[in-house]
Protein backbone atom coordinates (compact mmCIF):
# COMPACT_ATOMS: atom_id res chain seq x y z
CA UNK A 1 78.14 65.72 67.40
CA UNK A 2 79.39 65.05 64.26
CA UNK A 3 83.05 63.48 64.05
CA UNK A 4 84.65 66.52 62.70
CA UNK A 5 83.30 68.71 65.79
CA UNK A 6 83.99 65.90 67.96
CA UNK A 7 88.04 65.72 66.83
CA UNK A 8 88.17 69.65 67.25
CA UNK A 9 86.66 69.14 70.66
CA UNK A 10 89.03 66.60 71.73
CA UNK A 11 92.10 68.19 70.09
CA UNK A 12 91.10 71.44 72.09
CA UNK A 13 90.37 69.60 75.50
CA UNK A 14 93.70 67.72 75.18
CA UNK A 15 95.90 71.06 74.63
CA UNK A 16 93.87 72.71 77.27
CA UNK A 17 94.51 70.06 79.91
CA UNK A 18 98.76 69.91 78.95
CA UNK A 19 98.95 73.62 79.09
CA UNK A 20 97.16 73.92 82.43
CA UNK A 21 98.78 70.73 83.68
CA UNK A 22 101.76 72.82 83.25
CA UNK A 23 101.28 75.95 84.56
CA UNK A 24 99.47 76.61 87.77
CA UNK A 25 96.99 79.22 88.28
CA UNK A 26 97.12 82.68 89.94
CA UNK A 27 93.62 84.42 91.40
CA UNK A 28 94.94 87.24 92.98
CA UNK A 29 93.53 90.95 91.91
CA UNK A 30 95.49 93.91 91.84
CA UNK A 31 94.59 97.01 94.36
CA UNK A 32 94.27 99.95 91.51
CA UNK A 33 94.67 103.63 92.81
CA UNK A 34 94.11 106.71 90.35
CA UNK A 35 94.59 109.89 91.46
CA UNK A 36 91.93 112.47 91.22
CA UNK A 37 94.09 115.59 91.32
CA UNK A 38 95.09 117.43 87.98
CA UNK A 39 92.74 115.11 85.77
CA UNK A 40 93.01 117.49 83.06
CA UNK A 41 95.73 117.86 80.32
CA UNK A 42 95.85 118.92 76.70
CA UNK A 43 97.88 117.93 73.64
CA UNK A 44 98.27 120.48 70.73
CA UNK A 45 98.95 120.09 66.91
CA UNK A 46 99.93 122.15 64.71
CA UNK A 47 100.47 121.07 60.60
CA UNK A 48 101.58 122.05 57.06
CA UNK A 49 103.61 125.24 58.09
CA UNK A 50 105.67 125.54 55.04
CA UNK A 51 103.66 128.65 53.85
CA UNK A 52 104.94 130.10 56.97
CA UNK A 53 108.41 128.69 57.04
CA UNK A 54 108.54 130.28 53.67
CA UNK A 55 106.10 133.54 53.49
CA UNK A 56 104.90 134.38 56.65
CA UNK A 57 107.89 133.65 59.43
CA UNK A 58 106.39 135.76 62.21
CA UNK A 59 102.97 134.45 62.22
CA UNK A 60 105.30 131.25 62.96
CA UNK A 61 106.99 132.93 65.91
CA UNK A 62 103.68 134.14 67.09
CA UNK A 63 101.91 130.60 66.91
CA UNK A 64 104.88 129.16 69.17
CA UNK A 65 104.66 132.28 71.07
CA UNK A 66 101.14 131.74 72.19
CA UNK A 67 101.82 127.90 72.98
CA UNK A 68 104.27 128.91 75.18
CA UNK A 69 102.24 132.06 76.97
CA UNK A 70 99.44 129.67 77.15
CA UNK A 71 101.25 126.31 77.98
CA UNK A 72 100.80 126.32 81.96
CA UNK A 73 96.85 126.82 81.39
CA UNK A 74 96.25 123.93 78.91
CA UNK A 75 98.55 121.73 81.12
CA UNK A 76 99.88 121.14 77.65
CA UNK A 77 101.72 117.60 78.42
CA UNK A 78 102.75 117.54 74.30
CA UNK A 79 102.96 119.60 71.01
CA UNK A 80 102.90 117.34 67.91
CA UNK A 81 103.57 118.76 64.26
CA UNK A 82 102.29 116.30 62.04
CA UNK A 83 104.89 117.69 58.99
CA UNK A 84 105.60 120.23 56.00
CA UNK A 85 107.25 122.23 58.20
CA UNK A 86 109.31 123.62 55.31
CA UNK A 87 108.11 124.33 51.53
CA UNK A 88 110.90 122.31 49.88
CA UNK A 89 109.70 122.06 46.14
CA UNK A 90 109.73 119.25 43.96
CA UNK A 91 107.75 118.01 40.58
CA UNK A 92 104.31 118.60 39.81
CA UNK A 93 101.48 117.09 37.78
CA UNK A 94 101.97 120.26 35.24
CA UNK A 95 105.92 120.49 35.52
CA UNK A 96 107.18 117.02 36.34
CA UNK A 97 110.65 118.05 34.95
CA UNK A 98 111.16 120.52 37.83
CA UNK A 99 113.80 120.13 40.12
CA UNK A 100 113.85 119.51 44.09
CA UNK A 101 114.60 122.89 45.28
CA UNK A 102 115.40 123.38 48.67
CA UNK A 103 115.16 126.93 50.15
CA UNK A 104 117.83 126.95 53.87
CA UNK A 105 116.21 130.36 54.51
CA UNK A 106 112.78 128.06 55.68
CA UNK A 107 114.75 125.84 57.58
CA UNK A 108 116.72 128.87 59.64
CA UNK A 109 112.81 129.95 60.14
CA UNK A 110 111.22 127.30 61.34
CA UNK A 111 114.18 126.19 63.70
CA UNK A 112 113.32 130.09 65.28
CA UNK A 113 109.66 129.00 65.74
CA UNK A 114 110.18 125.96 66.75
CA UNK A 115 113.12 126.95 68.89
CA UNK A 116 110.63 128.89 71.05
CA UNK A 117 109.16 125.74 72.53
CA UNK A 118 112.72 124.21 73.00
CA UNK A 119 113.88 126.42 74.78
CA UNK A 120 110.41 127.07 76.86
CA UNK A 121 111.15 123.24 78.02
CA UNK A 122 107.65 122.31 76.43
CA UNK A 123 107.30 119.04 75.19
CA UNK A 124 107.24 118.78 71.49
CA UNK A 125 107.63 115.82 68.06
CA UNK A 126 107.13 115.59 64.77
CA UNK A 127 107.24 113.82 61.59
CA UNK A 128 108.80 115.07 58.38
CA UNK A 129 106.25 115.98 55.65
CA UNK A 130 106.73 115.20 51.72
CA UNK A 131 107.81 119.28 51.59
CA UNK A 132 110.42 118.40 54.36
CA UNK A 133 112.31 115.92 52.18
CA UNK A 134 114.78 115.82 48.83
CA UNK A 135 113.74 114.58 46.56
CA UNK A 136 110.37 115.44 48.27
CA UNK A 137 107.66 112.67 47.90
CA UNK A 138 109.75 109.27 48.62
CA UNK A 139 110.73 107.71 51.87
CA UNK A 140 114.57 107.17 51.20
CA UNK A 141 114.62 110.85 51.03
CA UNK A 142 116.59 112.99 53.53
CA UNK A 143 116.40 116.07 55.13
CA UNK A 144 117.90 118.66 56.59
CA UNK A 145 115.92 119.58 59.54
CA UNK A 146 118.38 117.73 62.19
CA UNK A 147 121.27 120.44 61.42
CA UNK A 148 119.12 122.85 63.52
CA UNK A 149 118.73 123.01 67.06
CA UNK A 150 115.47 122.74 67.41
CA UNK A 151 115.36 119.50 65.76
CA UNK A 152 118.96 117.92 66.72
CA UNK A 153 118.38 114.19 67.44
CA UNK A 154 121.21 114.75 70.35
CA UNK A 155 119.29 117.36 71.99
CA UNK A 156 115.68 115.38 71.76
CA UNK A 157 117.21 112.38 72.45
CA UNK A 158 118.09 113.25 76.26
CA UNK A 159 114.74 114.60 76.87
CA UNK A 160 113.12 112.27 79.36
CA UNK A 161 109.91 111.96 77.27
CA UNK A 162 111.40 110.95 74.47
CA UNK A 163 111.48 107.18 73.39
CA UNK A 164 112.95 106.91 69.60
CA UNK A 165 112.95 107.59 66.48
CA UNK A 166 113.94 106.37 62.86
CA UNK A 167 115.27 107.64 59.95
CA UNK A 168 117.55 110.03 60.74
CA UNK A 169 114.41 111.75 62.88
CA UNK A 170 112.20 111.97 60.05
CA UNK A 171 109.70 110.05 62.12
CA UNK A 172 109.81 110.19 66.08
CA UNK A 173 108.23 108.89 69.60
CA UNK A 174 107.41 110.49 72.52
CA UNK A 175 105.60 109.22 75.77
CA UNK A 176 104.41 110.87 78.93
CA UNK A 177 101.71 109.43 82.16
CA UNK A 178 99.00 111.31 84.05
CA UNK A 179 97.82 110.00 86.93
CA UNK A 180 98.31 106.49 85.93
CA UNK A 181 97.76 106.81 82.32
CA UNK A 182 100.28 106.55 79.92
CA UNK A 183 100.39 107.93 76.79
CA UNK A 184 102.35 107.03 73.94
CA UNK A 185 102.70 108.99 70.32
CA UNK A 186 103.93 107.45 67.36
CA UNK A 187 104.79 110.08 64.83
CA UNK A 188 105.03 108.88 61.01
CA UNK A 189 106.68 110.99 58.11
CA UNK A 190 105.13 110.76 54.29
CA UNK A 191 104.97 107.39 53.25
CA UNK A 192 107.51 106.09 55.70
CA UNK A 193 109.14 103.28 54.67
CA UNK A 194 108.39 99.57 55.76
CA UNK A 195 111.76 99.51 57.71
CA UNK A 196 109.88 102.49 59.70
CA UNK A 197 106.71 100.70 59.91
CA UNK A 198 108.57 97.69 61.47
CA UNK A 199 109.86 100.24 63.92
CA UNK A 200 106.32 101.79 64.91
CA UNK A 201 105.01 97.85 65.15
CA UNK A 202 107.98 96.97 68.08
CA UNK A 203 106.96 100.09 69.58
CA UNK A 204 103.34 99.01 69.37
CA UNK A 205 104.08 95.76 70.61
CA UNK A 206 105.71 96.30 73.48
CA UNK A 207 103.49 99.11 74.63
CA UNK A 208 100.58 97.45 74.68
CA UNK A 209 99.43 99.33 78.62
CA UNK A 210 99.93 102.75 76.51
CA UNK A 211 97.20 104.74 75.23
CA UNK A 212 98.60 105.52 71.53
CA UNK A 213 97.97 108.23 69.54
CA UNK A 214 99.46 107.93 65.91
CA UNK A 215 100.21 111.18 63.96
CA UNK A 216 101.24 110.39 60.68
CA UNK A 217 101.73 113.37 57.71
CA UNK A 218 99.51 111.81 55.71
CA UNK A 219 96.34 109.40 56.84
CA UNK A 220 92.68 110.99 56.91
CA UNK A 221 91.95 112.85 54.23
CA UNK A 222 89.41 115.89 53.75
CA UNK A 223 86.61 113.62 53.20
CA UNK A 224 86.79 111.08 55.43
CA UNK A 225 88.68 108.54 52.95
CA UNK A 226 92.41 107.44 53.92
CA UNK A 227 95.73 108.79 51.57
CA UNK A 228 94.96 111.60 49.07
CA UNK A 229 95.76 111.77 45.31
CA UNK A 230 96.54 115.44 44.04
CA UNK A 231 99.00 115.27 41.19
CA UNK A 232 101.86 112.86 41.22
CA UNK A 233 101.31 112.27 44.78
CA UNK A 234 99.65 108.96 45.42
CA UNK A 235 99.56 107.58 49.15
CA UNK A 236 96.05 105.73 49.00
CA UNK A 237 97.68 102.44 49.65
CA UNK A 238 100.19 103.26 51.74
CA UNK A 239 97.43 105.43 54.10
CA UNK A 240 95.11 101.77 53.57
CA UNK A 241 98.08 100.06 54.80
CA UNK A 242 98.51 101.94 57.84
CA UNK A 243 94.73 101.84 58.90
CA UNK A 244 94.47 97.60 58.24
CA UNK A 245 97.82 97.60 60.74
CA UNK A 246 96.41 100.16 63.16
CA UNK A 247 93.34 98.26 63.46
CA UNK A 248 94.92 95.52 65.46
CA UNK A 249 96.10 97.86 67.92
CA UNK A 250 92.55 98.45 70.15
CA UNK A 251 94.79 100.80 72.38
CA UNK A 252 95.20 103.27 69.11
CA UNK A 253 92.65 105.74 70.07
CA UNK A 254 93.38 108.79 67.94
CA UNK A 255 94.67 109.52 64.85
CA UNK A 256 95.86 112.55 63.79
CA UNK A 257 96.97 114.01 60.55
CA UNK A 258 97.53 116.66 57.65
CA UNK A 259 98.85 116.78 54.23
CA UNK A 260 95.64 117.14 52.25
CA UNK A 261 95.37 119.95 50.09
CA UNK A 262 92.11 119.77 49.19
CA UNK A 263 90.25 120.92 52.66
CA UNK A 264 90.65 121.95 55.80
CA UNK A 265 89.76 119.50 58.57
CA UNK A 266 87.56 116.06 59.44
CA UNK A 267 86.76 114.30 62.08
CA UNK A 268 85.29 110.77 61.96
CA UNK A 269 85.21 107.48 64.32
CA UNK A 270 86.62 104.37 63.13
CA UNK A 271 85.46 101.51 65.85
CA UNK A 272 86.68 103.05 68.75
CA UNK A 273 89.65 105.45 67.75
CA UNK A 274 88.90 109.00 66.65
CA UNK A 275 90.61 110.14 63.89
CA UNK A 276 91.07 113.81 63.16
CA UNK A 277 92.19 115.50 59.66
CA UNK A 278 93.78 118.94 60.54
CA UNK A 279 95.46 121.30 57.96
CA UNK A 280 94.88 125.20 57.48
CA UNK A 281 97.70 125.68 55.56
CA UNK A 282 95.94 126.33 52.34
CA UNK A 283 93.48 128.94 53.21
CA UNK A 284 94.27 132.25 52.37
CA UNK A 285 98.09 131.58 51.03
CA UNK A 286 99.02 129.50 53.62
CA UNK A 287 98.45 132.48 56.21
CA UNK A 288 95.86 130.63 58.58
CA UNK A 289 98.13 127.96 59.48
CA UNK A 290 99.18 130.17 62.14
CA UNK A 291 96.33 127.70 63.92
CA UNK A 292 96.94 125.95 67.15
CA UNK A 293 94.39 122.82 66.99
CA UNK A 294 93.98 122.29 70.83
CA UNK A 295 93.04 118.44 72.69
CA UNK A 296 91.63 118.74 76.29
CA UNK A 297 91.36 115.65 78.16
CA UNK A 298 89.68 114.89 81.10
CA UNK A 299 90.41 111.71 83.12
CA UNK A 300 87.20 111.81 85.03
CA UNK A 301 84.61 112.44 82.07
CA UNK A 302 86.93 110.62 79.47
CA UNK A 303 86.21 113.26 76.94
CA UNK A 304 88.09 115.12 75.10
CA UNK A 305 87.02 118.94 74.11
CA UNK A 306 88.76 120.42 70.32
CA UNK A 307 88.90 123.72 70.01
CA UNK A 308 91.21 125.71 67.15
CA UNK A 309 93.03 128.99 67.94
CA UNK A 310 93.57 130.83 64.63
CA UNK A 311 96.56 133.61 64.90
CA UNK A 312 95.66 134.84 61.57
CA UNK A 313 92.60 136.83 62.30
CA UNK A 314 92.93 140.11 63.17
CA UNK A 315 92.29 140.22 66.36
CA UNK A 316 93.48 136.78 66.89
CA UNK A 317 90.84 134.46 67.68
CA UNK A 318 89.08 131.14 68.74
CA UNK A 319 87.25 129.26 65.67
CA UNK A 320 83.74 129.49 67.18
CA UNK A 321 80.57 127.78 66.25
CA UNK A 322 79.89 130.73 63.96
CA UNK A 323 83.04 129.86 61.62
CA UNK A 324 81.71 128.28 58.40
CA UNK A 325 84.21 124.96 59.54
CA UNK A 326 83.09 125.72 62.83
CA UNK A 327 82.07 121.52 63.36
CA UNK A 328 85.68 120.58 62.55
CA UNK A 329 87.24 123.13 64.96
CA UNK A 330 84.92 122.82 67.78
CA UNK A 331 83.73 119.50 68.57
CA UNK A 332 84.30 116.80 71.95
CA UNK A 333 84.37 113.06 71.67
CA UNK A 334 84.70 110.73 74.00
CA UNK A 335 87.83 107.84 75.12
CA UNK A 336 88.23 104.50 76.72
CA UNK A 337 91.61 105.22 78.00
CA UNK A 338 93.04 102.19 79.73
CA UNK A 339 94.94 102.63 82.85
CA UNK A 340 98.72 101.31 82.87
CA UNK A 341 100.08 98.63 84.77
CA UNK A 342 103.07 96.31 85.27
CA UNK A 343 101.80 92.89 83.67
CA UNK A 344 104.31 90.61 85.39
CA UNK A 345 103.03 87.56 86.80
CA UNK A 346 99.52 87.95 85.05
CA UNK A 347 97.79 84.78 83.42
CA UNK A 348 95.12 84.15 80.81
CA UNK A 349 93.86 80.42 80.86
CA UNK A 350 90.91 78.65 79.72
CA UNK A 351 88.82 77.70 76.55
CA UNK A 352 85.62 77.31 74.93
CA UNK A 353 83.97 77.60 70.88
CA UNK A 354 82.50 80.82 69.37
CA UNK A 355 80.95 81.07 65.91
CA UNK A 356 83.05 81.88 63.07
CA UNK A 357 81.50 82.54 59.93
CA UNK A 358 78.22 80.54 61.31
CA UNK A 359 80.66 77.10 61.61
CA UNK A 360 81.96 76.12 65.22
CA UNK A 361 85.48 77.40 65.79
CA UNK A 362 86.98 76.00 69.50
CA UNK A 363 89.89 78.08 71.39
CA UNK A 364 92.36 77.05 73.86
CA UNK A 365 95.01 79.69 75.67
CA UNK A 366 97.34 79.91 78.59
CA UNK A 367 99.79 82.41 78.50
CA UNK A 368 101.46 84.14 81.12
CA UNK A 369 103.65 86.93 81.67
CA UNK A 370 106.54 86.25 83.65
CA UNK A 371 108.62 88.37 86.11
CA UNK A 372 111.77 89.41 83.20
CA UNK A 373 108.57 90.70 81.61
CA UNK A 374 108.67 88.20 78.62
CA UNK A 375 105.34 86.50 77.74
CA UNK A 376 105.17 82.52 77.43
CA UNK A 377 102.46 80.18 76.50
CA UNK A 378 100.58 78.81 73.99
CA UNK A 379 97.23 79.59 71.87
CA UNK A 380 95.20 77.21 69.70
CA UNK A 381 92.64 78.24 66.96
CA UNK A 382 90.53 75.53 65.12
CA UNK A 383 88.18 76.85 62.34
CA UNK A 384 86.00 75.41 58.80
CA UNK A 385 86.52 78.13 56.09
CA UNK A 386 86.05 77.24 51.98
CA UNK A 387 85.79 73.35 52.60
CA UNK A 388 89.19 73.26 54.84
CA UNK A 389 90.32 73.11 58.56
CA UNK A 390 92.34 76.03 59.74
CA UNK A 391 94.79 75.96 62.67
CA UNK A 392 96.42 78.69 63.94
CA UNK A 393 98.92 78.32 66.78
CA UNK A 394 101.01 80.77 68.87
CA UNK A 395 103.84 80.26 71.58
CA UNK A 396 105.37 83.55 70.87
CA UNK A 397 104.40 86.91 72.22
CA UNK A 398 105.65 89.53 71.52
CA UNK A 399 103.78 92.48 74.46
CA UNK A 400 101.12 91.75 76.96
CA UNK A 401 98.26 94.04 78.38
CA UNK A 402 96.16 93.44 81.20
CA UNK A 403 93.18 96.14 82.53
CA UNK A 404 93.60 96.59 86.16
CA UNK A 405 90.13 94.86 87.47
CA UNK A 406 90.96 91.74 85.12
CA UNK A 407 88.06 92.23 82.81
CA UNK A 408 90.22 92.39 79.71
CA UNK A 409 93.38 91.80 77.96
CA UNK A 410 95.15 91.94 74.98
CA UNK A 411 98.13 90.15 73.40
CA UNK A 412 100.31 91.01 70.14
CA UNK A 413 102.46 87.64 69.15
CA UNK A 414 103.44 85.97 65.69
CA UNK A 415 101.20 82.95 64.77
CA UNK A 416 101.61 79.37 62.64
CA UNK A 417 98.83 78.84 60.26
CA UNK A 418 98.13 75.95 58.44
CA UNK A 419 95.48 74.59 55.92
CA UNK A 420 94.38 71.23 56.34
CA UNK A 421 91.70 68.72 53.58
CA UNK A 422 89.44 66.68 54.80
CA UNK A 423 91.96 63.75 54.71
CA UNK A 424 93.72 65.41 57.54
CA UNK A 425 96.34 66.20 55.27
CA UNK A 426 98.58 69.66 55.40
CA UNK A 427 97.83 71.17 52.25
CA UNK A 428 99.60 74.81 52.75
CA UNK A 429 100.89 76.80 56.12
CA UNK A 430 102.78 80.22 56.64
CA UNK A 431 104.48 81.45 59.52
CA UNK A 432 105.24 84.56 61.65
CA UNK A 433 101.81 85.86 61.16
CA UNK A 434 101.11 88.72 62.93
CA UNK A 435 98.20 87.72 66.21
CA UNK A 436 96.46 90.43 67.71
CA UNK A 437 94.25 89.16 70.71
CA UNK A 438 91.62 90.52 72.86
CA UNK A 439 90.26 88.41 75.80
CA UNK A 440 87.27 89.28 78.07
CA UNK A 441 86.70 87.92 81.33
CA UNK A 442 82.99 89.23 82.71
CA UNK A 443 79.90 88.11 82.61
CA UNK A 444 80.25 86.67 79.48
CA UNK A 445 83.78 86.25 78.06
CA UNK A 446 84.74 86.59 74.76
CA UNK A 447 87.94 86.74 72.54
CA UNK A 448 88.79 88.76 69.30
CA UNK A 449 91.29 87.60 67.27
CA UNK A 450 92.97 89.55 64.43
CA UNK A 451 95.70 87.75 62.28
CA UNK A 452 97.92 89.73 59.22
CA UNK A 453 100.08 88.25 56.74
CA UNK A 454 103.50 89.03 56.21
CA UNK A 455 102.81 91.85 54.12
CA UNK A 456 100.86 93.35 56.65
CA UNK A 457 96.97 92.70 54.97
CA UNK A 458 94.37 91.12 56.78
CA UNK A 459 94.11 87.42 56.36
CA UNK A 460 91.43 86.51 59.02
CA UNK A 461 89.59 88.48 61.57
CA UNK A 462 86.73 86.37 64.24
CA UNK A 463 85.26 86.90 67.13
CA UNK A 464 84.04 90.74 66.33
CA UNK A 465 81.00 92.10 68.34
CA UNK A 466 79.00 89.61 69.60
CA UNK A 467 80.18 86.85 67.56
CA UNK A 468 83.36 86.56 70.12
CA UNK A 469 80.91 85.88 72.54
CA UNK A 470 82.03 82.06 73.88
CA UNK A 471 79.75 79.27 73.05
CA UNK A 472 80.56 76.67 75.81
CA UNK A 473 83.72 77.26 78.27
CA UNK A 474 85.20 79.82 79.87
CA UNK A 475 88.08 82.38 80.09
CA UNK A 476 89.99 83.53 83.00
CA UNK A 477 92.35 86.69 83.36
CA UNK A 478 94.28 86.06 86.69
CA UNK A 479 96.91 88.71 88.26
């Protein structure tokens, strides 16, 4: 053992003993009961309905019609419009001297549509699209949509599922449980602004026992890329953005989106989240978005069956498999859906070395949520990258999740980093990093640690796969 190894091992060993020294150990296991009655639910999305808002208002009436006839069957816990509800009109790549134009007629339309499901007590959200907005493609914008019923912020705002929103309702939250599940959906408007991404981040932390679904306007594109470039609308970083932040969420599952003018729909999996591109709105003059894109879940399988209902054919009509999109309308995919439970009193302790970047990197923790429901504790991270030492530290948490056998856990929290030569001195450190970490306690434990900087890119990722795969020591989940 060489001396550098040796002081990583002894600075790890010596943290590991004062934090357990300190805090005494819990073994108990939880009893975990799930229900097996009514395992199966659906979520529906529709998208980019300005072309109906503005051309074709009773194919609106009759898409929110037929959720509502057909609500009871689905078990349809949530409806989710991922934006352009209106066809407000703003500068283009061949007239960028045109005006914002906003038409109220659209807005008295789609509050009737929408206004269906309101007053059908079915569970709906949405985010505002770049069509929704004056001027129409920025994210200080505003919008008019909360002077109608159907989206008053009063009247939403006193439904029991829903949790918040920002922006003056431009992008909202909505949550609802199934047999011990619980589901949370995070719904983002066109480039939402970085005050709005703090907003979906607390949300994120704090819901860490939620299975999250995040609908944004704009994410997926038609090809399977992230943000879309038609004109003088440019969200490629801002969509990259969102997907480098998501990715430290592993209880993101699904993704769902519209906005892109230049297809129809996409499906893809990014590590374990599905991600779905919907938008019908440009086929046929904006007639076929009269589509219903329908999500049934079942608890037992942990799949999920798509299928699309089209009101624009004549008769009306499921996309089958002999539709030429017929793999983006019909298709199933699968979900590790975690089930929720009440952290308190749950501790992570123990330590050990993976490999990072083929050097030895050692890891201490012992954190532990307490009974207010705050998380305290500390986390140590020794690593060799580019000739330096690396330490990243943690005693602030920030949301805790624990799976109910003990097998797993994750933990959002703010981290310390600093740089150190091989003189031992400090040569550079930052502060309120962003931690994302995933411990496994089984057979072999592991952890997976994701850290951002303060503009929300990735500054260092180990542990992925089987390189999280502990060395020497061991990890404990206790509840």
């Amino acid at each position: 053992m060489n001396r550098k190894t040796l002081r990583y091992f002894l600075t790890t060993i010596a943290i590991f003993v004062f934090l357990t020294s300190a805090i005494p150990l819990l073994a108990a296991k939880p009893n975990s009961t799930n229900s097996t009655l009514n395992n199966t639910f659906s979520i529906m999305q529709i998208s980019d309905t300005q072309f109906l808002s503005k051309s074709f208002p009773q194919l609106y009436l009759d898409t929110t019609n037929w959720i509502a006839s057909h609500a009871a069957e689905y078990n349809v816990k949530m409806v989710i419009h991922t934006g352009d509800i209106v066809d407000n009109f703003g500068p283009t790549s061949s007239q960028p001297n045109v005006p914002n134009v906003e038409d109220p007629t659209q807005w008295v339309n789609a509050n009737n549509a929408m206004s269906v499901l309101l007053n059908a007590n079915i569970p709906y959200c949405w985010d505002a699209g770049n069509h929704d907005q004056m001027p129409w493609d920025s994210p200080t914008s505003t919008w008019s949509a909360t002077n109608y019923a159907a989206f008053d912020l009063a009247t939403m705002r006193a439904k029991p599922y829903w949790v918040s929103d920002s922006s003056n309702g431009k992008n909202t939250a909505v949550m609802f449980a199934v047999n011990g599940y619980r589901f949370l959906i995070i719904n983002l408007e066109y480039k939402a602004s970085d005050a709005t991404i703090n907003w979906m981040k607390n949300l994120l932390d704090t819901n860490l026992d939620c299975n999250v679904i995040v609908a944004a306007h704009s994410y997926l594109n038609y090809a399977g890329g992230y943000g879309t470039k038609v004109g003088l609308l440019n969200d490629l970083t801002w969509c990259g953005n969102l997907k480098t932040l998501i990715d430290g969420y592993p209880n993101v599952f699904l993704t769902l989106s519209g906005h892109d003018p230049r297809g129809y729909a996409y499906q893809k999996m990014s590590g374990n989240r599905e991600e779905i591109y919907f938008n019908r709105g440009n086929i046929g003059a904006g007639a076929p978005a009269a589509a219903v894109r329908i999500y049934t879940f079942n608890l037992e399988t942990m799949q999920v069956n798509t299928k699309t209902y089209s009101l624009d054919t004549n008769p009306p009509t499921y996309r089958n498999p002999t539709t030429p999109t017929a793999t983006s309308n019909v298709f199933s995919f699968n979900v590790n859906l975690k089930e929720a439970i009440n952290p308190t009193d749950s501790w992570i302790t123990g330590g050990g070395w993976i490999i990072d970047s083929s050097n030895h990197a050692n890891f201490a923790i012992n954190a532990k949520c307490s009974s207010d429901g705050t998380t305290k504790g500390n986390m140590l991270y020794h690593y060799t990258a580019n000739g330096y030492d690396w330490t990243i530290k943690t005693n602030t948490w920030t949301g805790f999740y624990i799976a109910s056998d003990n097998s797993y856990a994750v933990l959002q929290g703010k981290a310390d980093v600093q740089k150190t030569d091989s003189t031992g001195e400090v040569v550079w450190s930052a502060s309120n990093y962003q931690i994302t970490l995933e411990v496994t306690d089984g057979a072999t434990d592991s952890v997976h640690l994701r850290i951002l900087d303060k503009t929300g890119a990735l500054f260092w990722e180990a542990g992925t796969g089987a390189t999280g795969v502990l060395q020497g020591g061991q990890l404990t989940i206790h509840n």
